[in-house]
C-alpha atoms as a PDB file:
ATOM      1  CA  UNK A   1      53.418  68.690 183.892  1.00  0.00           C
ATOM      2  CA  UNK A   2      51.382  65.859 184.389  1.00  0.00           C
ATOM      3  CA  UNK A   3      48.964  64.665 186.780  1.00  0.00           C
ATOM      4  CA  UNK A   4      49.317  61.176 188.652  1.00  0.00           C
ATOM      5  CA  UNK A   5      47.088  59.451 191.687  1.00  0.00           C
ATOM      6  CA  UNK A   6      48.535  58.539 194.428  1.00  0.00           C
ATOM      7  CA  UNK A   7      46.706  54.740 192.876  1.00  0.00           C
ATOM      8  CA  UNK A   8      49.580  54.798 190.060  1.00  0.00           C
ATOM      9  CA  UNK A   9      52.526  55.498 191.776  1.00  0.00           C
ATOM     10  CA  UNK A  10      53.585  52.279 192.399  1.00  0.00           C
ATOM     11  CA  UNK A  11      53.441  51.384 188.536  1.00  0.00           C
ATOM     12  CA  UNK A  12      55.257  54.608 187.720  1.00  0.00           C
ATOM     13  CA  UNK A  13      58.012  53.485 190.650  1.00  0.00           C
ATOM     14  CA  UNK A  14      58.709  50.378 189.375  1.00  0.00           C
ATOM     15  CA  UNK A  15      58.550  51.123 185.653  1.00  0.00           C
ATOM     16  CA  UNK A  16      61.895  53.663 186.933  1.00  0.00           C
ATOM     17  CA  UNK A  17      63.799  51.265 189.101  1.00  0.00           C
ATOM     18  CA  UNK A  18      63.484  48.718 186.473  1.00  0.00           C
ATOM     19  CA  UNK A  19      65.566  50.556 184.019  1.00  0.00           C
ATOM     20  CA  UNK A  20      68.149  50.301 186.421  1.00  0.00           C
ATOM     21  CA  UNK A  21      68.104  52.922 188.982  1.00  0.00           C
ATOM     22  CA  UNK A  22      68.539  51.935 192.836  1.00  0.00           C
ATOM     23  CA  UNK A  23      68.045  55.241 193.800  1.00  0.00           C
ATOM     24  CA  UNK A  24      67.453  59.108 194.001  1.00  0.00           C
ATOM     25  CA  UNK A  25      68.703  61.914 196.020  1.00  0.00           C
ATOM     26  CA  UNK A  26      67.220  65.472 195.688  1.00  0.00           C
ATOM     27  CA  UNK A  27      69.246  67.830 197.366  1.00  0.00           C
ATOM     28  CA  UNK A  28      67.421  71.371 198.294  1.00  0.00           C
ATOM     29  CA  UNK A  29      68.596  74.470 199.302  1.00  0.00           C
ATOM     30  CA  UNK A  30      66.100  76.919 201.824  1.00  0.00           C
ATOM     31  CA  UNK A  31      63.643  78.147 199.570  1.00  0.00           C
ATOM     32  CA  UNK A  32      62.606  81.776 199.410  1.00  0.00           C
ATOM     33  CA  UNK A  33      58.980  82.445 199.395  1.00  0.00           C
ATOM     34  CA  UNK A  34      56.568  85.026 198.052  1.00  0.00           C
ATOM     35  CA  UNK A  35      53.671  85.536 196.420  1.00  0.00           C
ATOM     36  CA  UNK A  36      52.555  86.126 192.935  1.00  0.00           C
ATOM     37  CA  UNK A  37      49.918  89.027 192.612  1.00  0.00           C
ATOM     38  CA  UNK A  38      47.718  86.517 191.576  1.00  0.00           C
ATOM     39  CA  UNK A  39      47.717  85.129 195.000  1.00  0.00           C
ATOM     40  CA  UNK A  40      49.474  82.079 194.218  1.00  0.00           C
ATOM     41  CA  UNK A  41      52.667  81.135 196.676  1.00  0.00           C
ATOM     42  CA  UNK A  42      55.559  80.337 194.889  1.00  0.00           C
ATOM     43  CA  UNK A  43      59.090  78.585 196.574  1.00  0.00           C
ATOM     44  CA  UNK A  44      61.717  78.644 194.401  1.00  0.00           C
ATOM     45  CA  UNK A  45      65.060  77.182 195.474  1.00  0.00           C
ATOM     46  CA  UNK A  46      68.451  78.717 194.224  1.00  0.00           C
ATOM     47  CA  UNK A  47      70.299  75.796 194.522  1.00  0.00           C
ATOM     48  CA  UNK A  48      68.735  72.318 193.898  1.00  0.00           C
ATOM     49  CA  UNK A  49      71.176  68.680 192.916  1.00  0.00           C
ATOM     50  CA  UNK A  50      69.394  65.892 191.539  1.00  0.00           C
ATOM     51  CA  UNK A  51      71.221  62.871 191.737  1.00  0.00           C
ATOM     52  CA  UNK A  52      70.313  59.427 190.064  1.00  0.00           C
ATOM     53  CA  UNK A  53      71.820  56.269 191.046  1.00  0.00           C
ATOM     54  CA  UNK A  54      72.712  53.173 188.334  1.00  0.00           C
ATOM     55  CA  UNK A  55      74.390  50.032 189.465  1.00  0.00           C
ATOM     56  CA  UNK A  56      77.406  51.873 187.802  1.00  0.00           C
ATOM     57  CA  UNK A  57      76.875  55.324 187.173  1.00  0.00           C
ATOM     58  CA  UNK A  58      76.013  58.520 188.939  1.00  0.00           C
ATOM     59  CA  UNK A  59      74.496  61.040 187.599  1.00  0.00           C
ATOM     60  CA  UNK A  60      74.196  64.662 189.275  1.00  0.00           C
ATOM     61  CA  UNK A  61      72.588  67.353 187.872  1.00  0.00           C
ATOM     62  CA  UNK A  62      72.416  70.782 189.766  1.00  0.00           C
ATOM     63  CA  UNK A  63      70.094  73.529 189.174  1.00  0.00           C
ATOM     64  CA  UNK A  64      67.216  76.383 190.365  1.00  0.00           C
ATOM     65  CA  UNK A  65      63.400  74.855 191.172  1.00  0.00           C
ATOM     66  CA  UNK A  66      60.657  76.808 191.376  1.00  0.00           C
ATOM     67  CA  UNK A  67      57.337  75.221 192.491  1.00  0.00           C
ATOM     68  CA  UNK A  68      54.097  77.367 192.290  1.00  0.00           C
ATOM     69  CA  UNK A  69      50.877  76.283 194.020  1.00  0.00           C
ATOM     70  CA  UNK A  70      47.649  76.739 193.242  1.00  0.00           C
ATOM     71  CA  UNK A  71      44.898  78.780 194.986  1.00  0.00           C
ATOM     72  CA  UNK A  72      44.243  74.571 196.761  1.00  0.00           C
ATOM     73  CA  UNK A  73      47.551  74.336 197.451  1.00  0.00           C
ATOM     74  CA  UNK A  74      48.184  71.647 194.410  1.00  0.00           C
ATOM     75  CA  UNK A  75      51.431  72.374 192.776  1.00  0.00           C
ATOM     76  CA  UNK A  76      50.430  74.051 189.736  1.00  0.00           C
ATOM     77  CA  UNK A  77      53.697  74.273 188.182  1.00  0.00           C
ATOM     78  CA  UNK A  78      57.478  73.324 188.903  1.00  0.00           C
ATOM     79  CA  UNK A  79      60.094  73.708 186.268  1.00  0.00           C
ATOM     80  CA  UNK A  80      63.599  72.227 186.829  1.00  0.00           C
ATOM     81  CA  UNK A  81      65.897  75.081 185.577  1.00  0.00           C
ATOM     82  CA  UNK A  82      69.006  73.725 184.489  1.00  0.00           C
END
């Protein structure tokens, strides 16, 4: 996973809507939360859709997320698990 400032963003949004996406949807479930013994909170969501917009196409992809923050409360880690 990569880190991005907030001063890239714009860059990274435009460099995605000008392959041809108008929009995305993320779709999340409640999460359940615990934490690790480490100390570090964890939500993971059982049920996530992901849904990505073309002029004409739709693509939906469903799935389990699971975002772990660190000891800051920066998200450490957050696989998409298909």
């Amino acid at each position: 996973m990569a880190e991005a400032t907030f001063e890239v963003l714009p860059r990274l949004n435009n460099i995605q809507f000008d392959s041809g996406v108008i929009n995305e949807l993320l779709f999340l479930e409640c999460p359940f939360e615990f934490t690790l013994p480490s100390g570090l909170m964890v939500l993971e969501y059982g049920k996530v859709v992901h849904e990505t917009l073309y002029d004409q196409l739709h693509v939906v992809r469903e799935g389990k997320l699971r975002i772990i923050f660190a000891h800051n409360l920066k998200v450490s880690y957050s696989p998409y698990l298909a």
